[in-house]
C-alpha atoms as a PDB file:
ATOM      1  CA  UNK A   1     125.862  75.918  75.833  1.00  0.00           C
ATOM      2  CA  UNK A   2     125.355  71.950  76.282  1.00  0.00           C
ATOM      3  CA  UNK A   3     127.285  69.842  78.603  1.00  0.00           C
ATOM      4  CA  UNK A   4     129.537  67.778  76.618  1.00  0.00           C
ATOM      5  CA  UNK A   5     130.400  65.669  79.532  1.00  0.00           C
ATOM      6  CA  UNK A   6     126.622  64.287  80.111  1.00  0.00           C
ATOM      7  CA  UNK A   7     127.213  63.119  76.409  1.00  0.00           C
ATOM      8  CA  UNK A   8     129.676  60.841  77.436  1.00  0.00           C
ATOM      9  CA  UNK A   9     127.572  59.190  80.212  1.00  0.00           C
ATOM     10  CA  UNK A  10     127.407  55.233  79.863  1.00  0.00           C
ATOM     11  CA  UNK A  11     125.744  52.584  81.271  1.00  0.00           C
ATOM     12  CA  UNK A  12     127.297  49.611  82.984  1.00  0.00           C
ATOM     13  CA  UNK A  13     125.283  47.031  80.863  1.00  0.00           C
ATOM     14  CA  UNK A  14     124.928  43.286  81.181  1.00  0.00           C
ATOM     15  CA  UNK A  15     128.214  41.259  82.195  1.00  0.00           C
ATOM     16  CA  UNK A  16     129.813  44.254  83.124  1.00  0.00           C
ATOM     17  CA  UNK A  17     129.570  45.699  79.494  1.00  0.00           C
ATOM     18  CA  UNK A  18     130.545  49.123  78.639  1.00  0.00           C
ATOM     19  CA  UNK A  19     129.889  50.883  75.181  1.00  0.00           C
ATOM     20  CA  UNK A  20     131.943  53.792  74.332  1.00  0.00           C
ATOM     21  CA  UNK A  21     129.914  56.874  72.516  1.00  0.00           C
ATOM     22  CA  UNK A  22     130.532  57.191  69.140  1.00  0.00           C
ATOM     23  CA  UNK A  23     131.824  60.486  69.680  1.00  0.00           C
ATOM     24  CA  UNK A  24     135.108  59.265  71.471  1.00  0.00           C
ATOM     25  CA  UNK A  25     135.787  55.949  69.271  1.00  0.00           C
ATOM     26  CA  UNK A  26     136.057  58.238  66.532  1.00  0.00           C
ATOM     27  CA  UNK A  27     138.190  61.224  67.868  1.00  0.00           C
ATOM     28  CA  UNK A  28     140.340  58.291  69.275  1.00  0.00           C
ATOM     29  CA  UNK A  29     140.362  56.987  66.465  1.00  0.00           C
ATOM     30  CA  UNK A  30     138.759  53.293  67.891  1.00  0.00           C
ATOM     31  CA  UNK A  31     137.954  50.357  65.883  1.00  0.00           C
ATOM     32  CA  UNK A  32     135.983  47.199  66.666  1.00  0.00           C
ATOM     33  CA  UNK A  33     138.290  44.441  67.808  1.00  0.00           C
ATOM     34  CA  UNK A  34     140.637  47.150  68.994  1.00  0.00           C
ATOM     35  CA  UNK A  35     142.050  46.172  72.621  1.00  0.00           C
ATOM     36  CA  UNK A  36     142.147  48.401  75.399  1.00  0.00           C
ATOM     37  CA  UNK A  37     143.869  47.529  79.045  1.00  0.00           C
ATOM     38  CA  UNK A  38     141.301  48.157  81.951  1.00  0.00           C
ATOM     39  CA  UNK A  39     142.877  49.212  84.958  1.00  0.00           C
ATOM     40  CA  UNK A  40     141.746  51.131  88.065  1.00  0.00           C
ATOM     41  CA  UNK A  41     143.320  54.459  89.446  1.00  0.00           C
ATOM     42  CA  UNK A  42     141.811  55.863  92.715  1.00  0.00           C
ATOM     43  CA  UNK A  43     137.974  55.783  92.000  1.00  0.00           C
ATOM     44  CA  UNK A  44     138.517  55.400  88.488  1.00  0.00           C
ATOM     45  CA  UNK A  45     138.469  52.855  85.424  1.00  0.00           C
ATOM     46  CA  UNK A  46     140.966  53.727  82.882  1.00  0.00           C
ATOM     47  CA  UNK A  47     140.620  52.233  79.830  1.00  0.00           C
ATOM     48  CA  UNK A  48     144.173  52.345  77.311  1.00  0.00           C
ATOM     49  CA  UNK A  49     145.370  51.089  74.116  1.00  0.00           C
ATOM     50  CA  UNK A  50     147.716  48.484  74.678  1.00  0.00           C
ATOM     51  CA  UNK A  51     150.559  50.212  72.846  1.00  0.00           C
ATOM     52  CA  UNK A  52     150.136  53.236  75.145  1.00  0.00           C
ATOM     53  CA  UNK A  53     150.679  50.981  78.193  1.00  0.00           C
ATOM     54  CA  UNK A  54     153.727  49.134  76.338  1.00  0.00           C
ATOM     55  CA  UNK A  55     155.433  52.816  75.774  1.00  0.00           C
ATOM     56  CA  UNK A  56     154.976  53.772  78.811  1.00  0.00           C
ATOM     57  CA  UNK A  57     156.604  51.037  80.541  1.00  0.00           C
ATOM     58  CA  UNK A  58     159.322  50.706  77.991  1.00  0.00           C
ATOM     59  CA  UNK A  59     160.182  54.769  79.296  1.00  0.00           C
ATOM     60  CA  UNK A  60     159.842  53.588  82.870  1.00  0.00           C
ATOM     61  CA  UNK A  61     162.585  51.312  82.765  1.00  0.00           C
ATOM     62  CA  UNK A  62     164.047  52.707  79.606  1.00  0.00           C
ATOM     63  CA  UNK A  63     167.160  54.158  82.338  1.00  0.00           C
ATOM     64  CA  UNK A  64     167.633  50.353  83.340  1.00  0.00           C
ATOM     65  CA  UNK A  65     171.247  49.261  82.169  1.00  0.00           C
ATOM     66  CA  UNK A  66     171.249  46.234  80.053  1.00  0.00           C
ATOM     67  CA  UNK A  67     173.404  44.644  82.284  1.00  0.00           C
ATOM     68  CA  UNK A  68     170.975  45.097  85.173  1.00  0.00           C
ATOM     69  CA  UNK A  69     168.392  41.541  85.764  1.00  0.00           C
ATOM     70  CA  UNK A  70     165.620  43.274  87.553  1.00  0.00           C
ATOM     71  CA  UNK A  71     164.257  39.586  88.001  1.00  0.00           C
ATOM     72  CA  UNK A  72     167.395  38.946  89.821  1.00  0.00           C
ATOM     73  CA  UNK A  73     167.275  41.726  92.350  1.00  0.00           C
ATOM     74  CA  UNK A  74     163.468  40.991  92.678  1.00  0.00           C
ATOM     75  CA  UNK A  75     164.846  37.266  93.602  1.00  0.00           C
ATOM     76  CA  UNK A  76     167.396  38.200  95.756  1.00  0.00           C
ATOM     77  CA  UNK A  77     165.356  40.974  97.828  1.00  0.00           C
ATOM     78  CA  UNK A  78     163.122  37.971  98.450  1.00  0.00           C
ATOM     79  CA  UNK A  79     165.698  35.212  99.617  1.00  0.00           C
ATOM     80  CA  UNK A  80     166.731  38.239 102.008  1.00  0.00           C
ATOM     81  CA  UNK A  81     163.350  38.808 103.339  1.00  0.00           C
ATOM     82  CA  UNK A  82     162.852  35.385 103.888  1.00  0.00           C
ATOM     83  CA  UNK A  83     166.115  34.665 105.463  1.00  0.00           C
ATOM     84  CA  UNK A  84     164.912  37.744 108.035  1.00  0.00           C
ATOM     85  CA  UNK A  85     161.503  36.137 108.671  1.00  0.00           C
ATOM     86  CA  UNK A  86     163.595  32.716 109.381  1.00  0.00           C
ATOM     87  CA  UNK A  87     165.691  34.436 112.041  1.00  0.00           C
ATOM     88  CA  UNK A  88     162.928  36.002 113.695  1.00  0.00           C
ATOM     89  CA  UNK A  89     160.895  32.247 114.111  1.00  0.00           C
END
């Protein structure tokens, strides 16, 4: 029985260049000119389609009334902190 995972071994080429195996582009169905979002988690590179990323924000803050700004709580948490900081000087 062969190791399928040693199939998937690349090589960290020149400028950082990475190609995926054949094998993978095509049971992920991944065309040339495709783009993928790098990102790192723990020890490792994760590489996604940008749609996948996109959903799965869109369900993280899917619960978020429309009402809500999150850009204004971000905003305000921030004047707060600062006003704290000022107090302490």
């Amino acid at each position: 029985m062969t190791d399928r995972r040693s199939g998937n071994e690349v090589q960290l080429g020149a400028q950082g260049r990475v190609v995926i195996p054949a094998e993978l582009r095509k049971a992920l169905n991944l065309k040339a000119g495709d783009r993928l979002v790098a990102r790192r988690q723990g020890d490792s590179l994760v590489l996604e389609r940008r749609e996948a990323v996109e959903r799965r924000l869109q369900d993280r803050f899917r619960s978020v009334p429309g009402e809500v700004s999150l850009v204004q709580e971000l905003l305000d948490e921030r004047r707060e902190e600062a006003d704290r900081e000022a107090e302490t000087d």
